[in-house]
N, C-alpha and C. Protein backbone atom coordinates (compact mmCIF):
# COMPACT_ATOMS: atom_id res chain seq x y z
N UNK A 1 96.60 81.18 118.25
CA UNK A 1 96.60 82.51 118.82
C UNK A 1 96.37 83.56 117.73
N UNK A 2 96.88 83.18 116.60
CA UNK A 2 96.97 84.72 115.34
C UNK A 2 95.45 84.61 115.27
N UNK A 3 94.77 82.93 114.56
CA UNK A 3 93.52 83.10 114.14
C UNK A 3 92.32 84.18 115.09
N UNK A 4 92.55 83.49 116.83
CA UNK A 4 92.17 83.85 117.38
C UNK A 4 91.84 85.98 117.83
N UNK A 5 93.33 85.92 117.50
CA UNK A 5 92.94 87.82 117.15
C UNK A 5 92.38 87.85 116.03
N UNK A 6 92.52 87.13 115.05
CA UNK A 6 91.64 87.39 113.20
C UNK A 6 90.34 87.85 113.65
N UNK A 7 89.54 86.46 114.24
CA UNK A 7 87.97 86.29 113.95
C UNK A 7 87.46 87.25 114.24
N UNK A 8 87.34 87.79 115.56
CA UNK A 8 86.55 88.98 115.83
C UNK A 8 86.36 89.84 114.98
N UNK A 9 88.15 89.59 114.02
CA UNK A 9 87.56 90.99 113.12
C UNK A 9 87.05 91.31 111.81
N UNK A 10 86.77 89.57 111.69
CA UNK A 10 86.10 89.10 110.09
C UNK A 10 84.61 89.38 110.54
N UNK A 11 84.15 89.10 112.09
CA UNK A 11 82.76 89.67 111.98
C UNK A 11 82.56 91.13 112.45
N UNK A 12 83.53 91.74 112.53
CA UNK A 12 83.44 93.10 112.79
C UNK A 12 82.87 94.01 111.59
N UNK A 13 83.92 93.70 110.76
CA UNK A 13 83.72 94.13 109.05
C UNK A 13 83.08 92.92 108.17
N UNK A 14 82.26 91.88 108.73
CA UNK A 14 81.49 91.34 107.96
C UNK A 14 81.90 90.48 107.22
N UNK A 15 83.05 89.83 107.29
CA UNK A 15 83.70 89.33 106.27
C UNK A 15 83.92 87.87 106.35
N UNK A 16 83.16 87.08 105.31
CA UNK A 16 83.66 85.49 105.71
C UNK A 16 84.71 84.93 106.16
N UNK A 17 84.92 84.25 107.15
CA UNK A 17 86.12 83.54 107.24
C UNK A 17 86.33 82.42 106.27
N UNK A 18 87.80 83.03 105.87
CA UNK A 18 88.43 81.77 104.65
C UNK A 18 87.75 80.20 105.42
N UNK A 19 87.81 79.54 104.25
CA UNK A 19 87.95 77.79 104.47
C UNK A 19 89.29 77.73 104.72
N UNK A 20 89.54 77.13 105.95
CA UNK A 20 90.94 76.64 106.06
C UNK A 20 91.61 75.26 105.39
N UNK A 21 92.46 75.97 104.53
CA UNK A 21 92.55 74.68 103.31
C UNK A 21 94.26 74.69 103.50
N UNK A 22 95.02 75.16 105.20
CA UNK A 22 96.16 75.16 105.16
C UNK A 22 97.15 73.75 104.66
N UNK A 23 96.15 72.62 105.07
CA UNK A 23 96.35 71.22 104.77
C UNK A 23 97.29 71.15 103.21
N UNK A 24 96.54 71.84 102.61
CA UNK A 24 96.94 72.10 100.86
C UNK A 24 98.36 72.66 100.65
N UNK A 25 98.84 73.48 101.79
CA UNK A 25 100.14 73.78 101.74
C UNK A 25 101.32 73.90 103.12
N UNK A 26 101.33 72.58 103.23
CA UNK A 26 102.25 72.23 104.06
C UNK A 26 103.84 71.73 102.96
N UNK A 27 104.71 71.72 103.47
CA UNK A 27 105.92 71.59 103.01
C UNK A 27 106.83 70.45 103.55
N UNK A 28 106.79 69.05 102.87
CA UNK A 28 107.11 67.87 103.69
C UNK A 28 108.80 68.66 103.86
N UNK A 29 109.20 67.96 105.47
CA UNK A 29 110.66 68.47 105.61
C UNK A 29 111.89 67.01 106.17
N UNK A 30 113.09 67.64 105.55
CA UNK A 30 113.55 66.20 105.83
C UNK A 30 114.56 66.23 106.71
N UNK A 31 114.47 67.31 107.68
CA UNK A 31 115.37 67.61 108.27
C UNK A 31 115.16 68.49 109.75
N UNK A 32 115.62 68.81 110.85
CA UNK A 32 115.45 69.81 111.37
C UNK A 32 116.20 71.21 110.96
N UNK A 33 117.27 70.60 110.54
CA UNK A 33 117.59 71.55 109.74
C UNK A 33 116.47 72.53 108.75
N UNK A 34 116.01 72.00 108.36
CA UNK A 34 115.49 72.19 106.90
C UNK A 34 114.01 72.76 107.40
N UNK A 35 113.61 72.57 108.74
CA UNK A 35 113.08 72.54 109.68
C UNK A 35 112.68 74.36 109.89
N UNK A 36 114.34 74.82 110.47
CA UNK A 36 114.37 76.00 110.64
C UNK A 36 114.67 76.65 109.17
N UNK A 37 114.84 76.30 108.21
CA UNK A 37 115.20 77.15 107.05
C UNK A 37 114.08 77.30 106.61
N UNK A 38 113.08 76.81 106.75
CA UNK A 38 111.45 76.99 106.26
C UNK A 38 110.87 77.74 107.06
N UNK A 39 110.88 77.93 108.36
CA UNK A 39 110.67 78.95 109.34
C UNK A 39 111.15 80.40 109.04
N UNK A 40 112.33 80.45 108.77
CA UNK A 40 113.18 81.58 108.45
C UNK A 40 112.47 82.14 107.24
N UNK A 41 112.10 81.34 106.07
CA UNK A 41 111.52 82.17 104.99
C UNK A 41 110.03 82.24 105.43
N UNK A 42 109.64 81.53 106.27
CA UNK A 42 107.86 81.55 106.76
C UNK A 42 107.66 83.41 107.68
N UNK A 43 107.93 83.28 108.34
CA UNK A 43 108.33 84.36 108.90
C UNK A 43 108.57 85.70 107.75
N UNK A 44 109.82 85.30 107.21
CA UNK A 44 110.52 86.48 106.75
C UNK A 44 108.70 86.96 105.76
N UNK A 45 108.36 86.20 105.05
CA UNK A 45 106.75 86.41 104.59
C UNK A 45 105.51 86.97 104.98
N UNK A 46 105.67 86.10 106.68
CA UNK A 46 104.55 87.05 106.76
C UNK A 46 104.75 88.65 107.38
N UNK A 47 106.37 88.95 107.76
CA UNK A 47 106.61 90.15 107.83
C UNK A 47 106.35 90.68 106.56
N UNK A 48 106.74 90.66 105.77
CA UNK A 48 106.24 91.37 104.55
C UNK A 48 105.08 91.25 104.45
N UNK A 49 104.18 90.54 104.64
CA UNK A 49 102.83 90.54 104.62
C UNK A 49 102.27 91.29 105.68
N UNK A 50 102.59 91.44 106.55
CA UNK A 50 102.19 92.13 108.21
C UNK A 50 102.24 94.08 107.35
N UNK A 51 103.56 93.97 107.55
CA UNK A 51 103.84 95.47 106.24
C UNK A 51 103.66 95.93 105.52
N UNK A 52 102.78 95.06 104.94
CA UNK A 52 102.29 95.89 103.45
C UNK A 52 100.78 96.19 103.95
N UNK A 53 100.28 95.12 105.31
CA UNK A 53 98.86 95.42 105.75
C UNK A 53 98.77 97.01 106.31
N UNK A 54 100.26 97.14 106.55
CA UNK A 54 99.98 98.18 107.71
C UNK A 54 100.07 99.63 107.13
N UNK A 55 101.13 99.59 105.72
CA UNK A 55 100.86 100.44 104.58
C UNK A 55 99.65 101.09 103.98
N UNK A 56 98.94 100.50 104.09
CA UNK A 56 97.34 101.02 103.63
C UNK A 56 97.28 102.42 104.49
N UNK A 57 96.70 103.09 103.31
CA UNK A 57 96.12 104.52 104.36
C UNK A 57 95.10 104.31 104.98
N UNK A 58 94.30 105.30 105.70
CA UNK A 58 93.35 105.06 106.37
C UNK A 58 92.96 103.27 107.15
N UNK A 59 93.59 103.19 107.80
CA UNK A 59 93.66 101.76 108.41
C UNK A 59 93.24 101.66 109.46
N UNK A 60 91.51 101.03 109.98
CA UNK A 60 91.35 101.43 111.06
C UNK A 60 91.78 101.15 112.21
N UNK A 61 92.08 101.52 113.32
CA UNK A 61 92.82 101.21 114.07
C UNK A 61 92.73 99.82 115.00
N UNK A 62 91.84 99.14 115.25
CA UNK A 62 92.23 97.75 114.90
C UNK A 62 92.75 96.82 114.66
N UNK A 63 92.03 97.00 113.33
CA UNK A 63 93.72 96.32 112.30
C UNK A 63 94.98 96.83 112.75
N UNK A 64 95.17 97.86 112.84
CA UNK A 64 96.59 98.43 113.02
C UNK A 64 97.35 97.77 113.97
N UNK A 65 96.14 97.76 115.40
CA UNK A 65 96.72 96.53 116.41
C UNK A 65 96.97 95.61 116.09
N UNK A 66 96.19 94.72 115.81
CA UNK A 66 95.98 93.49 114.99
C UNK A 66 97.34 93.02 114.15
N UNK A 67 97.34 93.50 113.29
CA UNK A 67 98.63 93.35 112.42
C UNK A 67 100.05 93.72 112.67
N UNK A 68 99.71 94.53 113.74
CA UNK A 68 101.40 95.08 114.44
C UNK A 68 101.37 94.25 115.49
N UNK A 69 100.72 93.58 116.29
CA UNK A 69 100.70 92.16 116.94
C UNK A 69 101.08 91.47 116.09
N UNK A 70 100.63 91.08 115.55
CA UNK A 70 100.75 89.31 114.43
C UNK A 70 102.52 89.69 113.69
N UNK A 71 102.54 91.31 113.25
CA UNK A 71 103.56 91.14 112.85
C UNK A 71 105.27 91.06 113.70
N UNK A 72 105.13 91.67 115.31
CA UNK A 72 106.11 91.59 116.32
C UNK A 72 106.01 90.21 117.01
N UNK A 73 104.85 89.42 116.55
CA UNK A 73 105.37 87.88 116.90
C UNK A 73 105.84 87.33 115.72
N UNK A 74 105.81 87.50 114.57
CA UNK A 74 106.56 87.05 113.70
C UNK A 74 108.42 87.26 113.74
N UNK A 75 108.34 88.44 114.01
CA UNK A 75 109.63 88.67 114.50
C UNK A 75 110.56 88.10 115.45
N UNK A 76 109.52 87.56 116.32
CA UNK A 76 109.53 87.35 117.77
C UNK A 76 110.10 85.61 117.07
N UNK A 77 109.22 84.86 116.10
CA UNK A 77 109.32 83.69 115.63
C UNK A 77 110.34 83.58 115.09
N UNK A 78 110.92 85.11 113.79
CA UNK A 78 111.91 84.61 113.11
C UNK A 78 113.25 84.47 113.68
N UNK A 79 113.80 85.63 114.79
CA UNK A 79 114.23 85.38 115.78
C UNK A 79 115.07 84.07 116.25
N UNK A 80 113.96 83.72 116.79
CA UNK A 80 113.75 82.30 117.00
C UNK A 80 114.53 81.25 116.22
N UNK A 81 113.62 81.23 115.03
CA UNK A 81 114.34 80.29 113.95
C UNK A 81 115.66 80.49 113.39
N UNK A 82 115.88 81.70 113.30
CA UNK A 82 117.20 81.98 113.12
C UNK A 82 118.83 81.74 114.10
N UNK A 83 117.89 81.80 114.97
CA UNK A 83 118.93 81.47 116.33
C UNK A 83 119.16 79.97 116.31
N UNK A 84 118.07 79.46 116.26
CA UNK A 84 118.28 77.65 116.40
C UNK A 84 119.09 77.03 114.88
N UNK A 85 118.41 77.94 113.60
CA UNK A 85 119.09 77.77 112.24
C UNK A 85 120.58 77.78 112.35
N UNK A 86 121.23 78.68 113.03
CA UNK A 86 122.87 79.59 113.43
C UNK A 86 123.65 78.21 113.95
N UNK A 87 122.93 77.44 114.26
CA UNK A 87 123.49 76.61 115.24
C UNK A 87 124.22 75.17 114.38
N UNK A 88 123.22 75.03 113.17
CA UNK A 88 124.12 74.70 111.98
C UNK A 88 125.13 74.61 110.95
């Protein structure tokens, strides 16, 4: 779903889409535990990453959607992980 809002807007502004080389950084887990504690900092990241997109001046409005989507489902995720994490 995130990629899916991305693309449109790599050919909007012209811009290659990365090689997806996520394969390269996956995080073996040994736990469910460990499960949600990787979630919790996954999240907590790309909020900061969502935030610092949205910091830019002049940001066209787009993006603005774009990234304030991607970043209220992150929330929506960490949420999530945190609630099921609590339960530990």
């Amino acid at each position: 779903t995130h990629i899916s809002l991305l693309l449109p807007l790599f050919e909007v502004y012209n811009i290659d889409v990365p090689i997806d080389d996520s394969s390269n950084h996956l995080i073996p887990i040994t736990s469910i535990k460990e499960a949600f504690e990787i979630g919790v900092l996954a999240e907590e990241l790309n909020i900061a990453m969502y935030e610092l997109f949205l910091s830019q001046e002049d940001l066209p409005s787009d993006l603005i959607d774009a990234f304030t989507k991607l970043r209220d489902a992150s929330i929506n995720h960490l949420s999530a992980f945190q609630t099921n994490l609590n339960k530990f």
